[in-house]
PDB file of N, CA and C in Angstrom:
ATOM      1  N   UNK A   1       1.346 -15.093  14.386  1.00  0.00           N
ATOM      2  CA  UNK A   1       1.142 -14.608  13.032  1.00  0.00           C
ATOM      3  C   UNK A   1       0.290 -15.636  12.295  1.00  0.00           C
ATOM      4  N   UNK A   2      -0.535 -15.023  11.469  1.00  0.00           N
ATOM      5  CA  UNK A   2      -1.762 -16.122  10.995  1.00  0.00           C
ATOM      6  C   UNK A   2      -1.304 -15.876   9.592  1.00  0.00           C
ATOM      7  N   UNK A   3      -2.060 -16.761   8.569  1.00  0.00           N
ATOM      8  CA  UNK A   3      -2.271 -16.867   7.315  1.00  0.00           C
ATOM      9  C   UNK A   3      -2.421 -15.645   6.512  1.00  0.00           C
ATOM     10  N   UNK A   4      -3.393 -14.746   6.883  1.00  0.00           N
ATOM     11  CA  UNK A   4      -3.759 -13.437   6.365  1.00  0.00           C
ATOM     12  C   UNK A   4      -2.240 -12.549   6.387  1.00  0.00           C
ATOM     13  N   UNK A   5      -1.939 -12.477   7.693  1.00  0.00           N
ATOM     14  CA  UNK A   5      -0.808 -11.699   7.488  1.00  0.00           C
ATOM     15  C   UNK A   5       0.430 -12.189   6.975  1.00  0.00           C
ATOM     16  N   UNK A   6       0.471 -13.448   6.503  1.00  0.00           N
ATOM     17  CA  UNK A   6       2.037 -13.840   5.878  1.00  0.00           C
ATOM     18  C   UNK A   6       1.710 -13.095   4.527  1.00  0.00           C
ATOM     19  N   UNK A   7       0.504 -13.057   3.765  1.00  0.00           N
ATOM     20  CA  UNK A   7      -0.245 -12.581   2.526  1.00  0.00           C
ATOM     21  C   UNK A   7       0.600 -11.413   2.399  1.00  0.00           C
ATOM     22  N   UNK A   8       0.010 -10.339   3.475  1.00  0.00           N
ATOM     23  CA  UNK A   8       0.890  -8.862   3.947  1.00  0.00           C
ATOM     24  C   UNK A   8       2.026  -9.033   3.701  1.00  0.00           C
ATOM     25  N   UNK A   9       3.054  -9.485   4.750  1.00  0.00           N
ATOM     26  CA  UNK A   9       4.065  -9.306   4.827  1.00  0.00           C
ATOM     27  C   UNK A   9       4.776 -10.174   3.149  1.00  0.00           C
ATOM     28  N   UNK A  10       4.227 -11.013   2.399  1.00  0.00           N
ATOM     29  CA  UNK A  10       4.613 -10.901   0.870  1.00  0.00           C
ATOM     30  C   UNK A  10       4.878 -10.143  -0.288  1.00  0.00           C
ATOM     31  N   UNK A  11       3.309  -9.458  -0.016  1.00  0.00           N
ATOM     32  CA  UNK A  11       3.221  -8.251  -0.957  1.00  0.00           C
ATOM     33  C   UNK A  11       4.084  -7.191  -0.614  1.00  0.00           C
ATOM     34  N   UNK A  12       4.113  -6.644   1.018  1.00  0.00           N
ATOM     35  CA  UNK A  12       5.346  -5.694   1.149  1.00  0.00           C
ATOM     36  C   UNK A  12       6.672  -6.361   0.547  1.00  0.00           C
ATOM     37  N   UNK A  13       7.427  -7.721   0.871  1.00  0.00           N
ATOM     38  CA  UNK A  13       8.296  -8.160   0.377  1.00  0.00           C
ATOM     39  C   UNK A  13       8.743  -8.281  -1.435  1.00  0.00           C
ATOM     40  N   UNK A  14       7.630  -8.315  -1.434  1.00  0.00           N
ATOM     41  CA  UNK A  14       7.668  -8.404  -3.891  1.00  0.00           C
ATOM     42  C   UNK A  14       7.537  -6.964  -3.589  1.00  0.00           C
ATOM     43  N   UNK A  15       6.923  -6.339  -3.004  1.00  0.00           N
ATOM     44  CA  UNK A  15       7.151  -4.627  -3.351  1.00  0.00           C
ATOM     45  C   UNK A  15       8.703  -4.140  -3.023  1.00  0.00           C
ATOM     46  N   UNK A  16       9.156  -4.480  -1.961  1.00  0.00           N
ATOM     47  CA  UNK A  16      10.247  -4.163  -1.456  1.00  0.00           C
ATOM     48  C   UNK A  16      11.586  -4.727  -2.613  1.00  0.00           C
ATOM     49  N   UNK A  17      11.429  -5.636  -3.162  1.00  0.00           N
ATOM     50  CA  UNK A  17      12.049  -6.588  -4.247  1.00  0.00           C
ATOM     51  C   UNK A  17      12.284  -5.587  -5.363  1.00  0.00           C
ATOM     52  N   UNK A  18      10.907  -5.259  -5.874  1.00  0.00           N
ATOM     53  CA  UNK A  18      11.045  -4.451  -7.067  1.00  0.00           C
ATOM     54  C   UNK A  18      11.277  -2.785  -6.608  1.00  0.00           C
ATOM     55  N   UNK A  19      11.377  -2.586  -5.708  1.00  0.00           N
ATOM     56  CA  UNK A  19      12.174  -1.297  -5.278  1.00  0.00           C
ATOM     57  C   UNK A  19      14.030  -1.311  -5.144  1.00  0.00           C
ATOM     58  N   UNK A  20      14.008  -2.320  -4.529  1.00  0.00           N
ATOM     59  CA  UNK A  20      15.318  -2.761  -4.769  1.00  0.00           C
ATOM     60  C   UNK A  20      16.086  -3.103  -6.159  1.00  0.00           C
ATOM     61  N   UNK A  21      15.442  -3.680  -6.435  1.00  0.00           N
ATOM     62  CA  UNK A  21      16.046  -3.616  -8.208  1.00  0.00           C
ATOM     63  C   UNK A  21      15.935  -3.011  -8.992  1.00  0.00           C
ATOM     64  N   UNK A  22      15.174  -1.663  -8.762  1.00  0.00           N
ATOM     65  CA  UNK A  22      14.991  -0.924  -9.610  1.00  0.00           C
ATOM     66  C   UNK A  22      13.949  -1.060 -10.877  1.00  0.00           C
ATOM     67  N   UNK A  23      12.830  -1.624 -10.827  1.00  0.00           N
ATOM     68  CA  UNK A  23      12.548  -2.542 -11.453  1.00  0.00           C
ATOM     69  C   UNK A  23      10.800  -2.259 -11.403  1.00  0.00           C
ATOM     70  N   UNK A  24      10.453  -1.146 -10.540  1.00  0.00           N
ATOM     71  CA  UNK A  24       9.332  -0.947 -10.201  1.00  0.00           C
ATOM     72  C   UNK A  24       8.774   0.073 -11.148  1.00  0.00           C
ATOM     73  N   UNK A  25       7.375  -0.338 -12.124  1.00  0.00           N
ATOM     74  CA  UNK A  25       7.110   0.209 -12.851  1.00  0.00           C
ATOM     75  C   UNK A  25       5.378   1.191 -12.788  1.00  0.00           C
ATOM     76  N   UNK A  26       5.097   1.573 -13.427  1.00  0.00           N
ATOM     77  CA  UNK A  26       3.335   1.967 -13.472  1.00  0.00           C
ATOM     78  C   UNK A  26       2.472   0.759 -12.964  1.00  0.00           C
ATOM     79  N   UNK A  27       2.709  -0.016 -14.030  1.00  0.00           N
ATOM     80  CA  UNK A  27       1.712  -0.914 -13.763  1.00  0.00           C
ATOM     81  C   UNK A  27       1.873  -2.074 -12.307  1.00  0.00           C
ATOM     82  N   UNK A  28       3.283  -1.869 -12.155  1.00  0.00           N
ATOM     83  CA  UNK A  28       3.528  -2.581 -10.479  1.00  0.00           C
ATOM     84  C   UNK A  28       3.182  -1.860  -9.599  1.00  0.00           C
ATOM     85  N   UNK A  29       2.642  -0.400 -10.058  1.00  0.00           N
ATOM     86  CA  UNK A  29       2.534   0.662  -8.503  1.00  0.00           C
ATOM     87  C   UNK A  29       0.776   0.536  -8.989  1.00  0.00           C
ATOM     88  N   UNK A  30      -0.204   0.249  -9.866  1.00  0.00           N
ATOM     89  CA  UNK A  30      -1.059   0.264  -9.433  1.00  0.00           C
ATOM     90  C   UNK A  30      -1.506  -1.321  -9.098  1.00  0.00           C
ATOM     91  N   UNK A  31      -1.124  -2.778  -9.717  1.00  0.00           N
ATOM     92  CA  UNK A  31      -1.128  -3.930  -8.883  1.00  0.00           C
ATOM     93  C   UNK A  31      -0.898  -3.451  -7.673  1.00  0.00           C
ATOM     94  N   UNK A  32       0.420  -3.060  -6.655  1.00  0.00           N
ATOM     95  CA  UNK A  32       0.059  -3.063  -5.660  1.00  0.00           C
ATOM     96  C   UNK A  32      -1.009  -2.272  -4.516  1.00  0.00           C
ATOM     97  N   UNK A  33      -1.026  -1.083  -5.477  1.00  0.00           N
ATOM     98  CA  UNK A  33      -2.618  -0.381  -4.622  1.00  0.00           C
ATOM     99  C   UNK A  33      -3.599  -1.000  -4.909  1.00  0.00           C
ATOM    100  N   UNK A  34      -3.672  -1.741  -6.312  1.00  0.00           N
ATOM    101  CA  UNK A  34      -5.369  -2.512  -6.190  1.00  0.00           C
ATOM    102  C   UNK A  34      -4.727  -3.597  -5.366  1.00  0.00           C
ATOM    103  N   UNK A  35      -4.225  -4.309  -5.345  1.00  0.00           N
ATOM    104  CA  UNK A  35      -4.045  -5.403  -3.929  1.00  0.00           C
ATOM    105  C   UNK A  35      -4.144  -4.655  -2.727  1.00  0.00           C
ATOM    106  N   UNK A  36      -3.919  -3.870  -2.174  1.00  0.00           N
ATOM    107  CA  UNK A  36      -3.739  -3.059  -0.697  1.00  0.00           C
ATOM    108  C   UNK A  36      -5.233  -2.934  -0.975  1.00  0.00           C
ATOM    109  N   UNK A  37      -6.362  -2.299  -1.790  1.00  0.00           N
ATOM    110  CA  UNK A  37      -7.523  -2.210  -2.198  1.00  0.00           C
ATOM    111  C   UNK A  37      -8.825  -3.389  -1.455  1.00  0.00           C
ATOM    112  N   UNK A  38      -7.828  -4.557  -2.210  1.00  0.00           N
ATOM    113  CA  UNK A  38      -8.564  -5.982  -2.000  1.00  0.00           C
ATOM    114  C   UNK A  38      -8.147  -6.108  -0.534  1.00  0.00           C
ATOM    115  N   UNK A  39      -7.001  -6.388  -0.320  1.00  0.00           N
ATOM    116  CA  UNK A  39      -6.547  -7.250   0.947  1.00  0.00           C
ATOM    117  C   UNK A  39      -7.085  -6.102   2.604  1.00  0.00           C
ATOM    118  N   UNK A  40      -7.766  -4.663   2.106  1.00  0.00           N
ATOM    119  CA  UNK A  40      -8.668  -3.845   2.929  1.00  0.00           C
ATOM    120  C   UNK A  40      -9.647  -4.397   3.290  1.00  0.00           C
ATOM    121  N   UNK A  41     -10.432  -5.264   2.560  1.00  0.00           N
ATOM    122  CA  UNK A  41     -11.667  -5.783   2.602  1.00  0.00           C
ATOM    123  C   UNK A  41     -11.570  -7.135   3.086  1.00  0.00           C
ATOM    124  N   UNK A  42     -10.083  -7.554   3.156  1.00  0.00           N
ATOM    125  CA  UNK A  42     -10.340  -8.680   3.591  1.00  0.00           C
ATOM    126  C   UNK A  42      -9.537  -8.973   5.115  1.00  0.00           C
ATOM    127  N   UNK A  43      -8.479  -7.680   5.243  1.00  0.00           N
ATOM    128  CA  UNK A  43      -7.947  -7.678   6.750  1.00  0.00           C
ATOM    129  C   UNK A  43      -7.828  -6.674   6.904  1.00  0.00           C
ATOM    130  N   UNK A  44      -8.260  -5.864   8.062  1.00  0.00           N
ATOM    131  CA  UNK A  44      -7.538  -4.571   8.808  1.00  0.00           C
ATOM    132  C   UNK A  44      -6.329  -4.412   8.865  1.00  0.00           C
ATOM    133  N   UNK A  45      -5.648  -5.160   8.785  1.00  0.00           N
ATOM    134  CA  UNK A  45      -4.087  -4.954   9.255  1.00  0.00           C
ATOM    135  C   UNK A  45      -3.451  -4.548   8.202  1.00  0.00           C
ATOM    136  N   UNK A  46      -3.817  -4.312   7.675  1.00  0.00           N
ATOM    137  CA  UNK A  46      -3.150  -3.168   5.781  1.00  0.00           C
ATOM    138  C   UNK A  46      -3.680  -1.777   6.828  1.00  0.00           C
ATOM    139  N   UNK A  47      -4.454  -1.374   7.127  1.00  0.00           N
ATOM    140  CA  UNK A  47      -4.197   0.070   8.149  1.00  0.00           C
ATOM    141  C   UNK A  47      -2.864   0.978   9.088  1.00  0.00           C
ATOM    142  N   UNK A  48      -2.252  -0.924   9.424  1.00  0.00           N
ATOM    143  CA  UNK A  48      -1.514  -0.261  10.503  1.00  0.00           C
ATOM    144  C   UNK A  48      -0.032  -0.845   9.495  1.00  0.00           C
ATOM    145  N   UNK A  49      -0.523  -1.256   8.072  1.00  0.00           N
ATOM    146  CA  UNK A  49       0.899  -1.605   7.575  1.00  0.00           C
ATOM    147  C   UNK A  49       1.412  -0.752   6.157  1.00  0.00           C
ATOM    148  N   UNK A  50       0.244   0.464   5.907  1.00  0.00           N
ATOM    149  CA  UNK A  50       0.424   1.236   4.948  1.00  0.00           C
ATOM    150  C   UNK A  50       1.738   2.166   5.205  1.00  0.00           C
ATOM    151  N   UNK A  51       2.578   2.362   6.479  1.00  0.00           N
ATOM    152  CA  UNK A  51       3.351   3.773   6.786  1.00  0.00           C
ATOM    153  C   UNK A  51       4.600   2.838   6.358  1.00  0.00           C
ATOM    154  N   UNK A  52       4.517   1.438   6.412  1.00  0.00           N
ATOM    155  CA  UNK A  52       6.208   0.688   5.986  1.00  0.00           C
ATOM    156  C   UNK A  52       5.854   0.552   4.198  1.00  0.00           C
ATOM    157  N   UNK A  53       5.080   0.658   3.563  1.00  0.00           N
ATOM    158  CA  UNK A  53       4.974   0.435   1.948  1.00  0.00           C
ATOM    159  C   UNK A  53       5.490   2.460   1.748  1.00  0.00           C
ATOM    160  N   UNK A  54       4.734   3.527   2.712  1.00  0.00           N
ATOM    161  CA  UNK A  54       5.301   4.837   2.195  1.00  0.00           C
ATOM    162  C   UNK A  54       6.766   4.912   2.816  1.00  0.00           C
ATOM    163  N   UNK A  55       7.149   4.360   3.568  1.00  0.00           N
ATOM    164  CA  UNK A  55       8.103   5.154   3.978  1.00  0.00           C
ATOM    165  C   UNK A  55       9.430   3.851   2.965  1.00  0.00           C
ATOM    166  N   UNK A  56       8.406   2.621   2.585  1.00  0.00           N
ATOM    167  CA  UNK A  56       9.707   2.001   1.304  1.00  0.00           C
ATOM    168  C   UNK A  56       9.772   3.145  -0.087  1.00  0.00           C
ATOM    169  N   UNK A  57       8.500   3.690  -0.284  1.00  0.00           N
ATOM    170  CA  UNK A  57       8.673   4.299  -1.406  1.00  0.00           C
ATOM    171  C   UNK A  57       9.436   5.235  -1.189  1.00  0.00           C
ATOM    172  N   UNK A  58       9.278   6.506  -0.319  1.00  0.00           N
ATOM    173  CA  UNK A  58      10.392   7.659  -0.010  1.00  0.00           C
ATOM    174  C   UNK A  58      11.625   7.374  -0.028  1.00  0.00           C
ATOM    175  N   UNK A  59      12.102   6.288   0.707  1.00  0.00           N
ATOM    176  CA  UNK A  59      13.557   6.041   0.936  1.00  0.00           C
ATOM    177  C   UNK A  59      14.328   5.312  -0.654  1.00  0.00           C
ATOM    178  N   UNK A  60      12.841   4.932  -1.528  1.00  0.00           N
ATOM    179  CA  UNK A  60      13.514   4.846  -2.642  1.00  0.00           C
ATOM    180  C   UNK A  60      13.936   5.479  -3.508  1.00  0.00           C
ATOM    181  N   UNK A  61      13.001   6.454  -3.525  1.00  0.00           N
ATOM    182  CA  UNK A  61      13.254   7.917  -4.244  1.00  0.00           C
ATOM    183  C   UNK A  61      14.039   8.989  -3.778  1.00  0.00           C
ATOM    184  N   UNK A  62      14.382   8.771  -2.485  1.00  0.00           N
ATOM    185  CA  UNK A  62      14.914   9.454  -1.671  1.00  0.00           C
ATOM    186  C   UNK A  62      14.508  11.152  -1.285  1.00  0.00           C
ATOM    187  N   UNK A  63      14.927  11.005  -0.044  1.00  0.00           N
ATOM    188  CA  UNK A  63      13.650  12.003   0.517  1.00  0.00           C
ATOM    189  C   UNK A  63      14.311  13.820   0.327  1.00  0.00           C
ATOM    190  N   UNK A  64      15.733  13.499   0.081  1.00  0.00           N
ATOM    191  CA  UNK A  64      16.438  14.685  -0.557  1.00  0.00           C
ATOM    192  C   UNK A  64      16.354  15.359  -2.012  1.00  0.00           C
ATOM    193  N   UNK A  65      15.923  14.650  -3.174  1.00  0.00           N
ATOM    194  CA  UNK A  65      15.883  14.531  -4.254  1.00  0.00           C
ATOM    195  C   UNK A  65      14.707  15.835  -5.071  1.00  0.00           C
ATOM    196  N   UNK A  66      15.121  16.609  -5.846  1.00  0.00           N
ATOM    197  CA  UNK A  66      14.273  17.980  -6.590  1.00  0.00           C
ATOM    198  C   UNK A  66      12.552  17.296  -6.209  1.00  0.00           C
ATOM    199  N   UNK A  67      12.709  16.168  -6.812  1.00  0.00           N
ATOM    200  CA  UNK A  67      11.258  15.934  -6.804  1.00  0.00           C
ATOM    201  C   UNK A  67      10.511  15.205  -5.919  1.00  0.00           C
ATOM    202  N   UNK A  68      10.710  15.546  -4.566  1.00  0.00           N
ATOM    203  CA  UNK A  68       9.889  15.018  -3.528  1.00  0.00           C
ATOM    204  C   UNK A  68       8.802  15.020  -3.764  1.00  0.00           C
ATOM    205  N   UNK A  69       8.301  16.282  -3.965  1.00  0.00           N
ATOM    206  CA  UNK A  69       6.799  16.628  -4.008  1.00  0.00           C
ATOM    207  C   UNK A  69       6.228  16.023  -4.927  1.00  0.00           C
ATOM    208  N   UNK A  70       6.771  15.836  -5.715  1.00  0.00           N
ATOM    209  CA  UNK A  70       6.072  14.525  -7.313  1.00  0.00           C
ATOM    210  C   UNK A  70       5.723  13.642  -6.380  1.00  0.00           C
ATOM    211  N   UNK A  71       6.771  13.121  -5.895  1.00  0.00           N
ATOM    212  CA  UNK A  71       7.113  11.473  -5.596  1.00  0.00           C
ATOM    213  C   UNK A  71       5.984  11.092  -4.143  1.00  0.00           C
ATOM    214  N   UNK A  72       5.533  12.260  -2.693  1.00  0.00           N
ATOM    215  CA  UNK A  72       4.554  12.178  -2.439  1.00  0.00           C
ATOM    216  C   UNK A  72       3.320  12.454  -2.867  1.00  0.00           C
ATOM    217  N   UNK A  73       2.784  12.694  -4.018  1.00  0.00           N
ATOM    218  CA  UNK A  73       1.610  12.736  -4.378  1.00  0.00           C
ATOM    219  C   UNK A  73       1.803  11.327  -5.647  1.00  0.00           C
ATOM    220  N   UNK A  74       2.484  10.655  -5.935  1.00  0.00           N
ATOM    221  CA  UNK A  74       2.948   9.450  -6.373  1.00  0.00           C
ATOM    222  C   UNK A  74       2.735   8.203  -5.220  1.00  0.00           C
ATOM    223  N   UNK A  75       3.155   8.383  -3.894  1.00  0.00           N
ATOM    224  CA  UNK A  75       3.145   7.840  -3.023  1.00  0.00           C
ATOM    225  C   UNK A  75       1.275   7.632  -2.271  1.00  0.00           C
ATOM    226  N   UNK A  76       0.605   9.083  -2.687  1.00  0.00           N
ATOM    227  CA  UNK A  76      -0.256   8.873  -1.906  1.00  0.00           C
ATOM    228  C   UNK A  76      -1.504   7.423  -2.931  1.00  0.00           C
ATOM    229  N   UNK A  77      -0.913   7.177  -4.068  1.00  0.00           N
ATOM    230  CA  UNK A  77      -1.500   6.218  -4.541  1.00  0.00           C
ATOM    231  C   UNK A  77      -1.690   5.327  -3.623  1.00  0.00           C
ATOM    232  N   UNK A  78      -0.790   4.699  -2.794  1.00  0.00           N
ATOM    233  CA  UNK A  78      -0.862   3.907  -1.535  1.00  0.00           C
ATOM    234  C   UNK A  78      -2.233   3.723  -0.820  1.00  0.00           C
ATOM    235  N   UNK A  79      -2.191   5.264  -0.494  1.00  0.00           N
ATOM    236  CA  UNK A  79      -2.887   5.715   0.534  1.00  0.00           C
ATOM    237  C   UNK A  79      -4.886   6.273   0.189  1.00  0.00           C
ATOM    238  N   UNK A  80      -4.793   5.834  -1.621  1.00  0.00           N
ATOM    239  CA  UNK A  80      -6.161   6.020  -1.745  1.00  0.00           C
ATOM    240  C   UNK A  80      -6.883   5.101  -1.848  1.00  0.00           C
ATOM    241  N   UNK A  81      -6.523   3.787  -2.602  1.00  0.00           N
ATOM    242  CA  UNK A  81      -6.940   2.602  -2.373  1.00  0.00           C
ATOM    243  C   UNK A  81      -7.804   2.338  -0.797  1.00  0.00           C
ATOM    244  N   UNK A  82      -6.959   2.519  -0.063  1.00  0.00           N
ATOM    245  CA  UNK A  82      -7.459   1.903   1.555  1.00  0.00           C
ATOM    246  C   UNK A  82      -8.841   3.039   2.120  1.00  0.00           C
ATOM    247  N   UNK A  83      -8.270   4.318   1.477  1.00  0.00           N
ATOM    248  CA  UNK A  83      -8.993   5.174   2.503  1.00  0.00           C
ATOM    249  C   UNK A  83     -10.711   4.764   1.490  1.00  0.00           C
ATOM    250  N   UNK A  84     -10.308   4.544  -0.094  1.00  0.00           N
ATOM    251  CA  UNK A  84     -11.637   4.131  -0.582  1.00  0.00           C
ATOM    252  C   UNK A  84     -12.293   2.798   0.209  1.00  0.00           C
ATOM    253  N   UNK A  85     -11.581   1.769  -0.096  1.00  0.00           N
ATOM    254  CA  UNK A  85     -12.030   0.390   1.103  1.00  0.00           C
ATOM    255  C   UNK A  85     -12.921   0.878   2.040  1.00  0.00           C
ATOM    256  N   UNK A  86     -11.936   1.888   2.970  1.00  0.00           N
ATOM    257  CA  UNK A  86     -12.364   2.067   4.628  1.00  0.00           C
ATOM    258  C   UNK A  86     -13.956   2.354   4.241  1.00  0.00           C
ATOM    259  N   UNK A  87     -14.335   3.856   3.553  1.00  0.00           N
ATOM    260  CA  UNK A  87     -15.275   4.226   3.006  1.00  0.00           C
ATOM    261  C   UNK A  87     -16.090   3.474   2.955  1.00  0.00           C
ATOM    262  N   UNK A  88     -15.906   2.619   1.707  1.00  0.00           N
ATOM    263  CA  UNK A  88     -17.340   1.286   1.292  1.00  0.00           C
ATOM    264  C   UNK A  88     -17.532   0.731   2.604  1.00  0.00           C
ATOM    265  N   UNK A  89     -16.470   0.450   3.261  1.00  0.00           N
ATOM    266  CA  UNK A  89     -16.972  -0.758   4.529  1.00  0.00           C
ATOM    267  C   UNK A  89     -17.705   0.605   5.570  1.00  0.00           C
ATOM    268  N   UNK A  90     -17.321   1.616   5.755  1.00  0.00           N
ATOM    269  CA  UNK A  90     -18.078   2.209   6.673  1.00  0.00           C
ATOM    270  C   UNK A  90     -19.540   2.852   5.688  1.00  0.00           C
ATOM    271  N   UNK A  91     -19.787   2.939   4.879  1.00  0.00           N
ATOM    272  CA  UNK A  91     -21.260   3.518   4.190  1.00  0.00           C
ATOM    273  C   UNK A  91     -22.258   2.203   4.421  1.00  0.00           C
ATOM    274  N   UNK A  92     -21.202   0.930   3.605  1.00  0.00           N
ATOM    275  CA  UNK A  92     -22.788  -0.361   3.506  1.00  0.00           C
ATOM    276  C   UNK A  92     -22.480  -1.034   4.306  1.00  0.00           C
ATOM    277  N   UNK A  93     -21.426  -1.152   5.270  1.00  0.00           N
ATOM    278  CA  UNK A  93     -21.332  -2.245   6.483  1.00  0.00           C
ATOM    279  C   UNK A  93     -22.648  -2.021   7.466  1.00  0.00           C
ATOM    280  N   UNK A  94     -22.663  -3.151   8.009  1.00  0.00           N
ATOM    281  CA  UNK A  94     -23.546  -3.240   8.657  1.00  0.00           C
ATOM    282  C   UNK A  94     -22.470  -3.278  10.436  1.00  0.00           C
ATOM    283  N   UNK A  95     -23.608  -3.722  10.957  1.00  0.00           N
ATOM    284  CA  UNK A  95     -22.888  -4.249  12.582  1.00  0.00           C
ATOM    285  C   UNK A  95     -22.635  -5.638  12.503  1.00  0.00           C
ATOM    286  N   UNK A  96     -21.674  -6.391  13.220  1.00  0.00           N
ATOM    287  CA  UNK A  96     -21.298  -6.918  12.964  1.00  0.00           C
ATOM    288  C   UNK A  96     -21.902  -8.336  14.086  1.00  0.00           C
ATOM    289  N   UNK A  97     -21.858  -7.605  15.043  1.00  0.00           N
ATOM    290  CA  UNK A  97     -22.951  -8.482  16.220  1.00  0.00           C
ATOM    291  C   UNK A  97     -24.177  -7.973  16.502  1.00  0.00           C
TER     292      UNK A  97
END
């Protein structure tokens, strides 16, 4: 495990924190998509670590609850940040070797 990913596994942890306490607000759910945003551009491994940040949010809201369907299109905030990233890096990236 390198430097980059202790970064990861933080931000899931302060996310996981303020899910747990109840404590998670607007402006903490878009800090953490603009961080998932940034930390796209700066490691791949937010790709294969976006399904443990949705599946913390579901289990917080719980996946039985009237308003699922709110709460995944709430959730896919997650999931637009990165797919924008992926985007920019695949339109102006270049090759890399």
């Amino acid at each position: 495990m390198g430097r980059k990913e202790i970064i990861i596994y933080a931000l899931f942890s302060i996310n996981a924190l303020w899910h747990i306490n109840n404590n998670y607000t607007n402006f903490k759910l878009i800090l953490t998509a603009f961080l998932l945003l940034f930390f796209t551009f700066w490691h791949e491994f937010i790709l294969f670590f976006l399904p443990y940040f949705l599946i913390l949010h579901l289990l917080h809201y719980g996946i039985l609850k009237n308003q699922l369907k709110f709460k995944i299109k709430l959730g896919l905030i997650y999931f637009i940040p990165i797919l924008v990233s992926t985007l920019i890096i695949y339109i102006f990236g270049t090759e890399i070797n």
